[in-house]
PDB file of N, CA and C in Angstrom:
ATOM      1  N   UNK A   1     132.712 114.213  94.330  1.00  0.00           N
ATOM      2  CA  UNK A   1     131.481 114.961  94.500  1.00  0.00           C
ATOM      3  C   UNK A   1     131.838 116.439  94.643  1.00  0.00           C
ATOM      4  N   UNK A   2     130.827 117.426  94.049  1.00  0.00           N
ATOM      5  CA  UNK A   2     131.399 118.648  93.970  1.00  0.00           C
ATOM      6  C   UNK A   2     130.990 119.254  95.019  1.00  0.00           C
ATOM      7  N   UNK A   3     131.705 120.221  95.810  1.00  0.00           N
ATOM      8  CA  UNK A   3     131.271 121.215  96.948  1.00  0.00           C
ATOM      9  C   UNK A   3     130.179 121.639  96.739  1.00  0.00           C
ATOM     10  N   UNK A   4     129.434 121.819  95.665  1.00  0.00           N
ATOM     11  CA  UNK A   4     127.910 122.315  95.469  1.00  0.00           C
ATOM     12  C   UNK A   4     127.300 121.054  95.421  1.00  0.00           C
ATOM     13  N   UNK A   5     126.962 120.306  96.171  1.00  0.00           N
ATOM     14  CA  UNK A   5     126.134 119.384  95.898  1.00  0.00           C
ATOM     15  C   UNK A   5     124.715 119.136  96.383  1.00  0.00           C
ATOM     16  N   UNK A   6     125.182 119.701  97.703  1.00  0.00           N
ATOM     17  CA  UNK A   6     123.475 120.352  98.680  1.00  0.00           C
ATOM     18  C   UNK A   6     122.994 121.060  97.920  1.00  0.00           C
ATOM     19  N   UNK A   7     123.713 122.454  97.410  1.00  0.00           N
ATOM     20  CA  UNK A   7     122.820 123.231  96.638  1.00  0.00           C
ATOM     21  C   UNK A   7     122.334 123.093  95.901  1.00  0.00           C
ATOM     22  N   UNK A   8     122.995 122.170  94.635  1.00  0.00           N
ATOM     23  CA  UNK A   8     122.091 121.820  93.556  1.00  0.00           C
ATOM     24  C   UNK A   8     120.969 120.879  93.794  1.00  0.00           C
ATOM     25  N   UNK A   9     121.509 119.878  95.016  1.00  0.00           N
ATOM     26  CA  UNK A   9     120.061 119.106  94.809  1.00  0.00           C
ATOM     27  C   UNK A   9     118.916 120.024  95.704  1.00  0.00           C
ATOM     28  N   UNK A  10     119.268 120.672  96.588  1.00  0.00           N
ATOM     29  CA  UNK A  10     118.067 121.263  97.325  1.00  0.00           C
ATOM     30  C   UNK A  10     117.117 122.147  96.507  1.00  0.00           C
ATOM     31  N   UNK A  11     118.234 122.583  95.718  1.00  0.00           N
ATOM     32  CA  UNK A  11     117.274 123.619  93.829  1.00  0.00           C
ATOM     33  C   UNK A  11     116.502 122.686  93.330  1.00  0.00           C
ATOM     34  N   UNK A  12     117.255 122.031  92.751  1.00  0.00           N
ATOM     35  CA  UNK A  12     116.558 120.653  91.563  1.00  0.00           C
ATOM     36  C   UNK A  12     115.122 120.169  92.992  1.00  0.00           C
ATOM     37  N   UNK A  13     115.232 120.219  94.033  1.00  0.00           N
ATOM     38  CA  UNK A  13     114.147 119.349  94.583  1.00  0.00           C
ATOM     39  C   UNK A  13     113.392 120.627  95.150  1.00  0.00           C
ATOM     40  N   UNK A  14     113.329 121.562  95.431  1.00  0.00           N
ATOM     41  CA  UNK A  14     112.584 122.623  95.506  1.00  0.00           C
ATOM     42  C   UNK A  14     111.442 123.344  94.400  1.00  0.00           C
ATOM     43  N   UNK A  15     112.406 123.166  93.284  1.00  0.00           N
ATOM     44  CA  UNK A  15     112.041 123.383  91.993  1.00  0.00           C
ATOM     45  C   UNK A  15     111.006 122.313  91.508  1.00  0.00           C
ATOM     46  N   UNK A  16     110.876 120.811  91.768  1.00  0.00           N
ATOM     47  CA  UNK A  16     110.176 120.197  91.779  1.00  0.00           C
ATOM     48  C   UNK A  16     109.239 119.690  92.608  1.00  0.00           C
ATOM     49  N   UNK A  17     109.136 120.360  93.707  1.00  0.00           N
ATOM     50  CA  UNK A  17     107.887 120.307  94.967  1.00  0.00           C
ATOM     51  C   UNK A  17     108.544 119.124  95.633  1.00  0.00           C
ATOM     52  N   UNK A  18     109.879 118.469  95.893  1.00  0.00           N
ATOM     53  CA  UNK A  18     110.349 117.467  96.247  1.00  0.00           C
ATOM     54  C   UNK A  18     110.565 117.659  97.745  1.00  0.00           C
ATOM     55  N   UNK A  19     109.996 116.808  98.952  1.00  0.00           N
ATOM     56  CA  UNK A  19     110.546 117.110 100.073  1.00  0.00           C
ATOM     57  C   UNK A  19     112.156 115.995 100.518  1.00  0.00           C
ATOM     58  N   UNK A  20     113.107 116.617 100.588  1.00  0.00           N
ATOM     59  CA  UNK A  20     114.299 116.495 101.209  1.00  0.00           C
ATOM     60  C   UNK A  20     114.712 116.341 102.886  1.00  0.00           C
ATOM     61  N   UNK A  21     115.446 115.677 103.098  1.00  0.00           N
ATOM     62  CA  UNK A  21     115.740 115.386 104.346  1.00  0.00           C
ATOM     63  C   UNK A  21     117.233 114.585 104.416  1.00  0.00           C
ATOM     64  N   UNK A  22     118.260 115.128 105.772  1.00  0.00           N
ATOM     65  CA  UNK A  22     119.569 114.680 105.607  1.00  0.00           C
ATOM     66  C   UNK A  22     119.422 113.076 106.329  1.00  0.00           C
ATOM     67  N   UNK A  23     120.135 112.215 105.963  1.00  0.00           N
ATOM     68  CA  UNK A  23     119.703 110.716 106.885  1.00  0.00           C
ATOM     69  C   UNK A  23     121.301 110.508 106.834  1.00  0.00           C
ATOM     70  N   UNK A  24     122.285 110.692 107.150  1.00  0.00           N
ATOM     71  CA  UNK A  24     123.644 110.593 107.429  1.00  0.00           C
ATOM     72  C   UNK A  24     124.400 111.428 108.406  1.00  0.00           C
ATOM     73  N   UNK A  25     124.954 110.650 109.074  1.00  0.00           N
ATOM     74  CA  UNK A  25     125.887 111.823 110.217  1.00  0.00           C
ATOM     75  C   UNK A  25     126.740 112.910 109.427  1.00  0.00           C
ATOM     76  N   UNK A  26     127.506 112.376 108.421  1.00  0.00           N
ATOM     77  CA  UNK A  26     128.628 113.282 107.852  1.00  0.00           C
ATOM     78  C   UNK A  26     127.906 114.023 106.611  1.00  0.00           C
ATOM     79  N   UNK A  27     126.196 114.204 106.622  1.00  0.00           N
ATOM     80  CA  UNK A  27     125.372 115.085 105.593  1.00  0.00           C
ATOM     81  C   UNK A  27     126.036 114.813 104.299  1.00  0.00           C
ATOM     82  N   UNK A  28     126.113 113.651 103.992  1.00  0.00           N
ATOM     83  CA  UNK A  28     126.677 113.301 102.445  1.00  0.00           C
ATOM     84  C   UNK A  28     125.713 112.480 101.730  1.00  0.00           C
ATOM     85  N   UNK A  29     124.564 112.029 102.647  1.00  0.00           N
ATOM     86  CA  UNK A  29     123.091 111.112 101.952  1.00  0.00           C
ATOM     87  C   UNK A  29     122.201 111.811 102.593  1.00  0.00           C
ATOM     88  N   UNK A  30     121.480 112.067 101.194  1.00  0.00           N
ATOM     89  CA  UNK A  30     119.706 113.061 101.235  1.00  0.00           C
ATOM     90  C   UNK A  30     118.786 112.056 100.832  1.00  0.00           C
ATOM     91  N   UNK A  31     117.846 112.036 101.847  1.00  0.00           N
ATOM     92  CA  UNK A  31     116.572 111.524 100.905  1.00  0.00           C
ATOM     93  C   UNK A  31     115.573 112.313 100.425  1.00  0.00           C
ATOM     94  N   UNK A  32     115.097 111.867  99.773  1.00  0.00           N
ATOM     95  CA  UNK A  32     114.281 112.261  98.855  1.00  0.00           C
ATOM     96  C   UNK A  32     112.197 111.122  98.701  1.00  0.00           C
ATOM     97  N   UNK A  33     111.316 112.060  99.261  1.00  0.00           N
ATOM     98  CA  UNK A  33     110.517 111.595  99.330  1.00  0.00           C
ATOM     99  C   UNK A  33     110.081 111.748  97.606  1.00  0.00           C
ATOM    100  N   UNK A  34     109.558 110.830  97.453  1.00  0.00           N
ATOM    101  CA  UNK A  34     108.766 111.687  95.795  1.00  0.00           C
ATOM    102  C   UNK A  34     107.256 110.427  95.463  1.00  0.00           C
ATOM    103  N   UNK A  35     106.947 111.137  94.893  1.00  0.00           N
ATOM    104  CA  UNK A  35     105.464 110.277  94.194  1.00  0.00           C
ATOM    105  C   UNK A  35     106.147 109.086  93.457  1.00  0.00           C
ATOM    106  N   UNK A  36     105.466 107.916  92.892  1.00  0.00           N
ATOM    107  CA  UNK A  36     106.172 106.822  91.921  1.00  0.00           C
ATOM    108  C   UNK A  36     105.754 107.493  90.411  1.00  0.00           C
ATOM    109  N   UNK A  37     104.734 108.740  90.137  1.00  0.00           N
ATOM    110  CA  UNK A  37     104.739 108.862  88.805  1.00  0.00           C
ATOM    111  C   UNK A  37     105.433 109.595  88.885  1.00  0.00           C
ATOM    112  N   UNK A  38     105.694 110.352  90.117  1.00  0.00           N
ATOM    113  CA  UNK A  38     107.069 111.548  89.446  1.00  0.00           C
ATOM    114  C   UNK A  38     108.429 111.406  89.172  1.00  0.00           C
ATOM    115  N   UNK A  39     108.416 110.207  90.135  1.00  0.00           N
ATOM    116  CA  UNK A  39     110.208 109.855  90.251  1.00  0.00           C
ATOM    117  C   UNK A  39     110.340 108.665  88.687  1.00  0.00           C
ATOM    118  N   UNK A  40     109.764 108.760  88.238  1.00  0.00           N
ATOM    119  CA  UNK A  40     109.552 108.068  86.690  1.00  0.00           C
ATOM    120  C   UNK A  40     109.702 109.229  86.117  1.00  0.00           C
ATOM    121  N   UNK A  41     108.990 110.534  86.328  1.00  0.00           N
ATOM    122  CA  UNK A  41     109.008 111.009  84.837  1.00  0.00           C
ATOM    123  C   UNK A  41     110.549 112.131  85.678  1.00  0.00           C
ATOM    124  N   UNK A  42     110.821 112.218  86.390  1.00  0.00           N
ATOM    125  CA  UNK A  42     111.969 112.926  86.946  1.00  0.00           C
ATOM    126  C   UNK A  42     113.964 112.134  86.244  1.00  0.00           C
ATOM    127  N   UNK A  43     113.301 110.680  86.997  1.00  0.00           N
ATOM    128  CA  UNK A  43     114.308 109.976  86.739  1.00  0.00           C
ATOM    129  C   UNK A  43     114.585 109.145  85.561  1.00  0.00           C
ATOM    130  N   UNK A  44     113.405 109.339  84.364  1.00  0.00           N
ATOM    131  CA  UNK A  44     113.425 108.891  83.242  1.00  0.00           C
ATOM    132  C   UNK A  44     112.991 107.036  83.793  1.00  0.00           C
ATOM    133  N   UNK A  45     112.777 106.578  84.573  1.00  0.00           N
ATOM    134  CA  UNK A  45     112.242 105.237  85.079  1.00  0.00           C
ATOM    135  C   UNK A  45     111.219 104.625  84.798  1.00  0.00           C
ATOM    136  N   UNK A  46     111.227 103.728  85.318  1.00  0.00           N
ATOM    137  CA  UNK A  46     109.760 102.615  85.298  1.00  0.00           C
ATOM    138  C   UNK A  46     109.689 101.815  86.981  1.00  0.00           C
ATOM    139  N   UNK A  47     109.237 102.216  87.861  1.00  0.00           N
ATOM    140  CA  UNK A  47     109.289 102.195  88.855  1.00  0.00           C
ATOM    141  C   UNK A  47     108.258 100.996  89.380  1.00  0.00           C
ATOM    142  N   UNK A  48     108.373  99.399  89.804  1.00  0.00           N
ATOM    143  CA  UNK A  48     107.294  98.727  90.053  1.00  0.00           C
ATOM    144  C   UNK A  48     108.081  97.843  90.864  1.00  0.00           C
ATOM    145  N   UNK A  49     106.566  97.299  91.405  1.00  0.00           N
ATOM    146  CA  UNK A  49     106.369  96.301  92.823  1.00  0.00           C
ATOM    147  C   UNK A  49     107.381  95.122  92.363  1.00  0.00           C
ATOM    148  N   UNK A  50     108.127  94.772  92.867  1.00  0.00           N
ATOM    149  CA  UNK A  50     108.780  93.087  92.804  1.00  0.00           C
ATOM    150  C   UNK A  50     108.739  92.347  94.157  1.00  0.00           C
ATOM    151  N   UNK A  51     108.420  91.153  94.357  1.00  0.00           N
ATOM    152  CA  UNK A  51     108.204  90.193  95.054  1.00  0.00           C
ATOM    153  C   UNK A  51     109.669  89.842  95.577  1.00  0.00           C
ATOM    154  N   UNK A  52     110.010  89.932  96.685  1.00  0.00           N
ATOM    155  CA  UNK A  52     111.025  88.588  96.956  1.00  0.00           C
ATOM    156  C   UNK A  52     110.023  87.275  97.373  1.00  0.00           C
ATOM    157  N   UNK A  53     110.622  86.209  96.492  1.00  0.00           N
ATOM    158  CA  UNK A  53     110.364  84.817  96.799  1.00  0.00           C
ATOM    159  C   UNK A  53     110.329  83.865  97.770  1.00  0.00           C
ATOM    160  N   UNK A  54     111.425  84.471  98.350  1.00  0.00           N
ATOM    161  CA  UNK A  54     111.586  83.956 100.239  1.00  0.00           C
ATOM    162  C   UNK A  54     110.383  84.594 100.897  1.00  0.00           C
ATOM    163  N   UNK A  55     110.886  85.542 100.952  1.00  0.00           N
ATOM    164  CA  UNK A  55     110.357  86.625 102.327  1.00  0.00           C
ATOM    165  C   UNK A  55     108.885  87.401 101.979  1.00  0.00           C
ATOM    166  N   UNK A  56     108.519  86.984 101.049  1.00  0.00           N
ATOM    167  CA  UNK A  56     106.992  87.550 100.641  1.00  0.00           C
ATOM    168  C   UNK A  56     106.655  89.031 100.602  1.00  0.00           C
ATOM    169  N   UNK A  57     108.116  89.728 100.801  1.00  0.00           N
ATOM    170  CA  UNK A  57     108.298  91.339 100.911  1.00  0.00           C
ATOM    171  C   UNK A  57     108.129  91.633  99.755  1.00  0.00           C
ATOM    172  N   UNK A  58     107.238  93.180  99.527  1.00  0.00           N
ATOM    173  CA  UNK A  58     106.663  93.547  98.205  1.00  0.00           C
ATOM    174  C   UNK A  58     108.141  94.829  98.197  1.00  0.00           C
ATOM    175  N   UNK A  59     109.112  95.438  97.222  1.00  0.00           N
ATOM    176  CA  UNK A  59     109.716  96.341  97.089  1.00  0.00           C
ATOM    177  C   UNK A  59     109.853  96.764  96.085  1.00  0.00           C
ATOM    178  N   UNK A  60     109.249  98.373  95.831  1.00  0.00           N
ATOM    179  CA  UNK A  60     109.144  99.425  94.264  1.00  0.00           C
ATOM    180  C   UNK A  60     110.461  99.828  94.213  1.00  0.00           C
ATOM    181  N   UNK A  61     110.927  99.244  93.000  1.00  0.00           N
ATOM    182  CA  UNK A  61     112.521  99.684  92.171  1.00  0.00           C
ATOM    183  C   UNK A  61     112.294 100.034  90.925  1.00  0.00           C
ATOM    184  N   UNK A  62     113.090 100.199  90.253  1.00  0.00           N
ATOM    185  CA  UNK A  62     113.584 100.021  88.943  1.00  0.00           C
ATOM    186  C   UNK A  62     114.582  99.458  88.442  1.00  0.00           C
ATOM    187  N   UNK A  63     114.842  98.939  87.153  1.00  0.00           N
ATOM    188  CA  UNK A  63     116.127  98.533  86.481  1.00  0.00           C
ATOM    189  C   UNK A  63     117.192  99.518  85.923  1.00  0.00           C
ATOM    190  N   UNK A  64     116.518 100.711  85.523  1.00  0.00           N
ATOM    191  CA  UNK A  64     117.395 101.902  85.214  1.00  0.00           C
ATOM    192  C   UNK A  64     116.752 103.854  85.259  1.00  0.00           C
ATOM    193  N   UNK A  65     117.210 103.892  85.388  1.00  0.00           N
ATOM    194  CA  UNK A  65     117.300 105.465  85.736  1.00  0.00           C
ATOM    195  C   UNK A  65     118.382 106.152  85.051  1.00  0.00           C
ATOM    196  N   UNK A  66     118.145 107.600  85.290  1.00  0.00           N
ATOM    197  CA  UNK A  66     118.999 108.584  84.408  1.00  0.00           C
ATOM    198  C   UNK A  66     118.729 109.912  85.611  1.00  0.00           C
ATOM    199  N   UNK A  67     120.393 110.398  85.969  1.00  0.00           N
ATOM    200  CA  UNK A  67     119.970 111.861  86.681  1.00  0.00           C
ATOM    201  C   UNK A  67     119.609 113.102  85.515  1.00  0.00           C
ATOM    202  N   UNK A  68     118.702 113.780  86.686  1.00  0.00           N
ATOM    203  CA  UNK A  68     118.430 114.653  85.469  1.00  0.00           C
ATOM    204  C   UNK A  68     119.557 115.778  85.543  1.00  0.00           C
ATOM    205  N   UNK A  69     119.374 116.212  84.142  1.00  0.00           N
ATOM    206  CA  UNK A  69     120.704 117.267  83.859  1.00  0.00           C
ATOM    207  C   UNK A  69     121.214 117.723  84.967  1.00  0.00           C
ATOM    208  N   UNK A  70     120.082 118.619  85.536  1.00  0.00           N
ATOM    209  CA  UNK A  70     120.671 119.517  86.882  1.00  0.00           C
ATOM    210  C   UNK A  70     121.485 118.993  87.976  1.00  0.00           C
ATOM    211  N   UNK A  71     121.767 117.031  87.877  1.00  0.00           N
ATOM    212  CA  UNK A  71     122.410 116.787  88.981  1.00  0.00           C
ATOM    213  C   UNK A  71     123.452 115.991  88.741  1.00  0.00           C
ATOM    214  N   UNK A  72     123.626 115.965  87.567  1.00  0.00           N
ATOM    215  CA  UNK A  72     124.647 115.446  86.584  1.00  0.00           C
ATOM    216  C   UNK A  72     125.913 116.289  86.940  1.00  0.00           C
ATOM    217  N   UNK A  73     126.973 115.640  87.619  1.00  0.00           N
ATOM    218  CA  UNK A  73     128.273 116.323  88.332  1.00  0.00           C
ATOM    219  C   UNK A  73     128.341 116.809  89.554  1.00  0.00           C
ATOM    220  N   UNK A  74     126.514 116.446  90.303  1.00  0.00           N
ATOM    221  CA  UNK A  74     127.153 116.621  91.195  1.00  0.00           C
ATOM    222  C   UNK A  74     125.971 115.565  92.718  1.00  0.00           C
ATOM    223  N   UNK A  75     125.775 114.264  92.005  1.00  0.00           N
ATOM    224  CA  UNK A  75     125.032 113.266  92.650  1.00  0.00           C
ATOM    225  C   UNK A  75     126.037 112.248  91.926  1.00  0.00           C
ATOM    226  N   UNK A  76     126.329 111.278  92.968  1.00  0.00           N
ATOM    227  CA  UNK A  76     127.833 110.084  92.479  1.00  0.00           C
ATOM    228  C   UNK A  76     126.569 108.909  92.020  1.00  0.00           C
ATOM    229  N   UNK A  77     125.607 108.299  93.578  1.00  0.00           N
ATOM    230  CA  UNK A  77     124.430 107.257  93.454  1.00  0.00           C
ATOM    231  C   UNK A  77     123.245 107.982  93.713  1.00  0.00           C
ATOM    232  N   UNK A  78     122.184 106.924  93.359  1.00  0.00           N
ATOM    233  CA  UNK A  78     121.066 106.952  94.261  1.00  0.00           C
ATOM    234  C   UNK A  78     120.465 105.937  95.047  1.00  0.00           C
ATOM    235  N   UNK A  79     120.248 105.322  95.807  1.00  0.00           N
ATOM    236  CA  UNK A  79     119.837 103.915  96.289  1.00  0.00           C
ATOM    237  C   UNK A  79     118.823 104.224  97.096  1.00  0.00           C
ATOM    238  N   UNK A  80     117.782 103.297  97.667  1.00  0.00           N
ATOM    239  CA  UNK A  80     117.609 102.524  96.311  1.00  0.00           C
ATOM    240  C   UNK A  80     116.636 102.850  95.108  1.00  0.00           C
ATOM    241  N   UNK A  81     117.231 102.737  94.260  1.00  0.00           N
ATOM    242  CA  UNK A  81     116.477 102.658  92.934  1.00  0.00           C
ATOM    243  C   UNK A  81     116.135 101.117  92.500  1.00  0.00           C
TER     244      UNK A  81
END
């Protein structure tokens, strides 16, 4: 991960009205609040409800995603997606 990595994502999510927040002691995982149509058209996704079968829990994922340019070199994951 590159030493710029706060910066670029705090740009890339500023730049997109994205609110940010650190959720890790060692500030190495950001979350990221976002809308479900934006984080589709942001993350190139398809973002929908799936059922677990056991537990009757409803949870919005996707099967694939794409970072966008701006964070390409310097975001490793994202979870969950």
């Amino acid at each position: 991960m590159s030493k710029e990595w706060r910066a670029a994502v705090a740009a890339w999510a500023a730049a997109n009205n994205i609110k940010t927040s650190v959720v890790s002691p060692n500030e190495e995982w950001i979350s990221l609040t976002v809308p479900i149509k934006q984080a589709n058209s942001l993350f190139a996704a398809n973002f929908v409800n799936f059922l677990h079968s056991e537990s009757g829990e409803i949870f919005t994922r996707t099967l694939s995603f794409s970072f966008p340019a701006e964070l390409v070199g310097h975001v490793n994951t994202a979870h969950p997606m």
